[in-house]
C-alpha atoms as a PDB file:
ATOM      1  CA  UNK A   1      69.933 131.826  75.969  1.00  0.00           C
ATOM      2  CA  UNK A   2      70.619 128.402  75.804  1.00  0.00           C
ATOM      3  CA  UNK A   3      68.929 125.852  78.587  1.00  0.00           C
ATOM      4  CA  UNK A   4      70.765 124.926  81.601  1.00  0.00           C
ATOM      5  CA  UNK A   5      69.900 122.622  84.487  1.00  0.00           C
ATOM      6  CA  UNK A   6      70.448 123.464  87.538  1.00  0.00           C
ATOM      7  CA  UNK A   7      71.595 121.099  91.109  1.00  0.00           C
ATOM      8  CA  UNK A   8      68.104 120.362  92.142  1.00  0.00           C
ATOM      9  CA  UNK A   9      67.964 117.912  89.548  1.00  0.00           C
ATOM     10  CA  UNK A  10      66.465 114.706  90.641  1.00  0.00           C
ATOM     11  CA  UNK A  11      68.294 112.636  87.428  1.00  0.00           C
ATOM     12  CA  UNK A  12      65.050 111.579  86.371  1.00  0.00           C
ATOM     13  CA  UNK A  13      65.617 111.768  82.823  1.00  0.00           C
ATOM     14  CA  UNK A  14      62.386 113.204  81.913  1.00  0.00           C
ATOM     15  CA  UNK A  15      63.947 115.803  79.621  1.00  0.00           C
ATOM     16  CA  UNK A  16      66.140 113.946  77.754  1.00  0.00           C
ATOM     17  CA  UNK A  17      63.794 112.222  75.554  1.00  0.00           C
ATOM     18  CA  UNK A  18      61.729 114.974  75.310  1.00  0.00           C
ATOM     19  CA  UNK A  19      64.788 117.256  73.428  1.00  0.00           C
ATOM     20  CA  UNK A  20      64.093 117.787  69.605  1.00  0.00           C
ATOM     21  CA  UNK A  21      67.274 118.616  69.788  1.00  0.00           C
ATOM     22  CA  UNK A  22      68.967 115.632  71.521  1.00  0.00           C
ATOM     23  CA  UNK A  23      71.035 118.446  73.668  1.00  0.00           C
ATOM     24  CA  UNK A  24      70.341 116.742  76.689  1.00  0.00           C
ATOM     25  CA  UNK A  25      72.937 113.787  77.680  1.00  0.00           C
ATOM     26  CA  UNK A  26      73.086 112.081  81.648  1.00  0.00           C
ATOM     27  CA  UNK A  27      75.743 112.977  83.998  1.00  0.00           C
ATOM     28  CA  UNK A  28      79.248 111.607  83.227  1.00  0.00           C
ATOM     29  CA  UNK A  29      77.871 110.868  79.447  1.00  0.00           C
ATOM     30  CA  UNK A  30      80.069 112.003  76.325  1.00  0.00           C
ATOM     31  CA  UNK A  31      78.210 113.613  73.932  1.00  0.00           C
ATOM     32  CA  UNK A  32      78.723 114.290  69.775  1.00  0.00           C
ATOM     33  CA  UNK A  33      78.607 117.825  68.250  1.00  0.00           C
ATOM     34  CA  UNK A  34      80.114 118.846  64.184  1.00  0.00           C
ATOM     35  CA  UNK A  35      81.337 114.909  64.482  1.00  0.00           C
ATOM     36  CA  UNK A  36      83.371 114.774  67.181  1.00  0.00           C
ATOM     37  CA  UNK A  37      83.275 113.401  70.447  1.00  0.00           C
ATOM     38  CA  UNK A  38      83.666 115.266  73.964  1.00  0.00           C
ATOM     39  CA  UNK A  39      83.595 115.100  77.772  1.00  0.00           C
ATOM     40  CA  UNK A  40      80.730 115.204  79.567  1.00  0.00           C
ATOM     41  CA  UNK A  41      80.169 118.791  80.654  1.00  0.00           C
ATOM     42  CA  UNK A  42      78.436 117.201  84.325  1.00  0.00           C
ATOM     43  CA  UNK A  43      80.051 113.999  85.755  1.00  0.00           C
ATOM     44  CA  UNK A  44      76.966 113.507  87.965  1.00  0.00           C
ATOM     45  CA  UNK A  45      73.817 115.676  86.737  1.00  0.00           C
ATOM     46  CA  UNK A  46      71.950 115.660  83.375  1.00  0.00           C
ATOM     47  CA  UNK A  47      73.237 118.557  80.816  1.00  0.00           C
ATOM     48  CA  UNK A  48      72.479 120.654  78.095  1.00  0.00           C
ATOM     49  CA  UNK A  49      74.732 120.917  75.541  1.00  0.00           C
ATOM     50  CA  UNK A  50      74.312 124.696  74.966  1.00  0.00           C
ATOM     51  CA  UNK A  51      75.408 124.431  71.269  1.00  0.00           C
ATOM     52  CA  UNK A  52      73.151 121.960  70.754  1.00  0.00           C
ATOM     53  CA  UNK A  53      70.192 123.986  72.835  1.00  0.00           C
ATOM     54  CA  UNK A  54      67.464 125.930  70.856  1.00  0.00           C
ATOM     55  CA  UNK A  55      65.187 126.370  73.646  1.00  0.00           C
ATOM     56  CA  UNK A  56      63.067 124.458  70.990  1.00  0.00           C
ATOM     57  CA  UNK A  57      62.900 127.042  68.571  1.00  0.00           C
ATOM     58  CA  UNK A  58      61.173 126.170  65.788  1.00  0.00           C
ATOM     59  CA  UNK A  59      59.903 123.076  66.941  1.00  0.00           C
ATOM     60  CA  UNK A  60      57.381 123.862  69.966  1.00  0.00           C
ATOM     61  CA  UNK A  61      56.088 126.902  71.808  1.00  0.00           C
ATOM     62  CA  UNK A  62      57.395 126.339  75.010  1.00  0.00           C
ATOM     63  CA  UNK A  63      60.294 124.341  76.482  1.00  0.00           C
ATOM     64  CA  UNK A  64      59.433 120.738  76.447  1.00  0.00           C
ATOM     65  CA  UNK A  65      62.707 119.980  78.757  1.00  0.00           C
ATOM     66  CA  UNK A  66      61.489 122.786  81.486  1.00  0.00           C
ATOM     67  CA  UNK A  67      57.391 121.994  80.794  1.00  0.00           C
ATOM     68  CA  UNK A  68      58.393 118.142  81.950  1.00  0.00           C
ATOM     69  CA  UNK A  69      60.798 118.232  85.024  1.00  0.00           C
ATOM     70  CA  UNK A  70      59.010 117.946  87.880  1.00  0.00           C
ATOM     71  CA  UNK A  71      62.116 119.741  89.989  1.00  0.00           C
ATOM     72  CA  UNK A  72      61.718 123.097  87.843  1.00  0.00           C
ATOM     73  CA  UNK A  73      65.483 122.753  87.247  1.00  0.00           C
ATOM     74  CA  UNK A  74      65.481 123.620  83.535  1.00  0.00           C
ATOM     75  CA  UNK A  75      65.981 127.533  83.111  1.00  0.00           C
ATOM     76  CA  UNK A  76      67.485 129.369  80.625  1.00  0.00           C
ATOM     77  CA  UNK A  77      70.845 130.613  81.237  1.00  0.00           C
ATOM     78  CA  UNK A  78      71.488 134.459  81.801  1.00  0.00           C
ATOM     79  CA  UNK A  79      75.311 133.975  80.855  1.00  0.00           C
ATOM     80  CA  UNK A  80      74.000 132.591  77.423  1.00  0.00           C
ATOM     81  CA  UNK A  81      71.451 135.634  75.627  1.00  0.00           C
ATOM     82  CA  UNK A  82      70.531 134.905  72.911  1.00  0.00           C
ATOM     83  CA  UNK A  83      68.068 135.575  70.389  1.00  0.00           C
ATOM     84  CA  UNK A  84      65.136 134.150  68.681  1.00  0.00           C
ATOM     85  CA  UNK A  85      66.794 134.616  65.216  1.00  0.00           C
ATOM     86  CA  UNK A  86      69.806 132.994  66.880  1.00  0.00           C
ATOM     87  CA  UNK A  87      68.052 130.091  67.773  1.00  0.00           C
ATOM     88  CA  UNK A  88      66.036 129.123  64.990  1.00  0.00           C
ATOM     89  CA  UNK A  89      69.265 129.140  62.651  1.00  0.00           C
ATOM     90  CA  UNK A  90      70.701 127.431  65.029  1.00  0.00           C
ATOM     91  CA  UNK A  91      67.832 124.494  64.665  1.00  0.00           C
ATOM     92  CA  UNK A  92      68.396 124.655  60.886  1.00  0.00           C
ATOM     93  CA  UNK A  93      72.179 124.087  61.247  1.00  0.00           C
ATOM     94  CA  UNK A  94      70.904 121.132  63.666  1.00  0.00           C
ATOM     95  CA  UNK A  95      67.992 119.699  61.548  1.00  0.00           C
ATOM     96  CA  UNK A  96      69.819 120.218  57.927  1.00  0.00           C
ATOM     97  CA  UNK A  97      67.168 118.729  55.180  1.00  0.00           C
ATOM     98  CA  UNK A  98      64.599 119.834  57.310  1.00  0.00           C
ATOM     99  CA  UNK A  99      61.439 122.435  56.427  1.00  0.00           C
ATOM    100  CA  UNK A 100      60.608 124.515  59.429  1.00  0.00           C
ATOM    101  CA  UNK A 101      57.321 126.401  59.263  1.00  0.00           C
ATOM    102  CA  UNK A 102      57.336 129.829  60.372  1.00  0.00           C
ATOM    103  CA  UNK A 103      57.534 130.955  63.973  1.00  0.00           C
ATOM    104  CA  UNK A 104      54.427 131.358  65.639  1.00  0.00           C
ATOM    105  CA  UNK A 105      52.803 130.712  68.903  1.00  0.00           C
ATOM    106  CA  UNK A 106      53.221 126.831  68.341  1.00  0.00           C
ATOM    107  CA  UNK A 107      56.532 126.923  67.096  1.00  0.00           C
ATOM    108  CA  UNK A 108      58.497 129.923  69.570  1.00  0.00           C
ATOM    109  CA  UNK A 109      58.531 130.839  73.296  1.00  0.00           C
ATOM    110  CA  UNK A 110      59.352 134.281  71.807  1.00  0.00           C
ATOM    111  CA  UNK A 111      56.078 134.673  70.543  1.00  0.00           C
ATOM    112  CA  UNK A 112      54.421 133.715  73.879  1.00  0.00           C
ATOM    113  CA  UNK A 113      56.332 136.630  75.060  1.00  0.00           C
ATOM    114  CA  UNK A 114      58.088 133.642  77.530  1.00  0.00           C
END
């Protein structure tokens, strides 16, 4: 499932630097995906991009945009299941060039059982 943030956002920004990912853009912000430029998908709230969204996968063992908001507005989307495999190609696509390690407690929410 991709990431999603809900309305009780505060727009504090806290998860957008925080995104290995850089999925996370500020309301009314375009944002870049396979070269190309498109709307913002919120025209007042932050967003998650969900093709960009690997519910950090590969990089970290929990969430790092839902560990930092302080409104607990970063969930994962039921309308968006997907799996762990899914997810960690999906951060290869992203991160091209780059060696992932294997997944493990550190490195999937999946393996936290999360």
């Amino acid at each position: 499932m991709a990431t999603f943030i809900t309305e009780e956002c505060i727009n504090c920004g806290a998860c957008e630097a925080a995104c290995p990912n850089g999925a996370i853009f500020a309301g009314g912000a375009k944002y870049e995906l396979d070269g190309r430029t498109h709307a913002a998908l919120s025209p007042h709230l932050y967003y998650i991009v969900p093709e960009k969204c690997t519910e950090c996968v590969g990089h970290f063992g929990v969430e790092q945009c839902a560990a930092l908001c302080p409104a607990d507005c970063c969930i994962p989307d039921p309308k968006r299941p997907e799996t762990e495999e899914q997810l960690f190609e999906r951060a290869r696509q992203l991160h091209p060039g780059r060696e992932f390690a294997s997944l493990n407690l550190m490195t999937s929410r999946f393996r936290n059982g999360k």
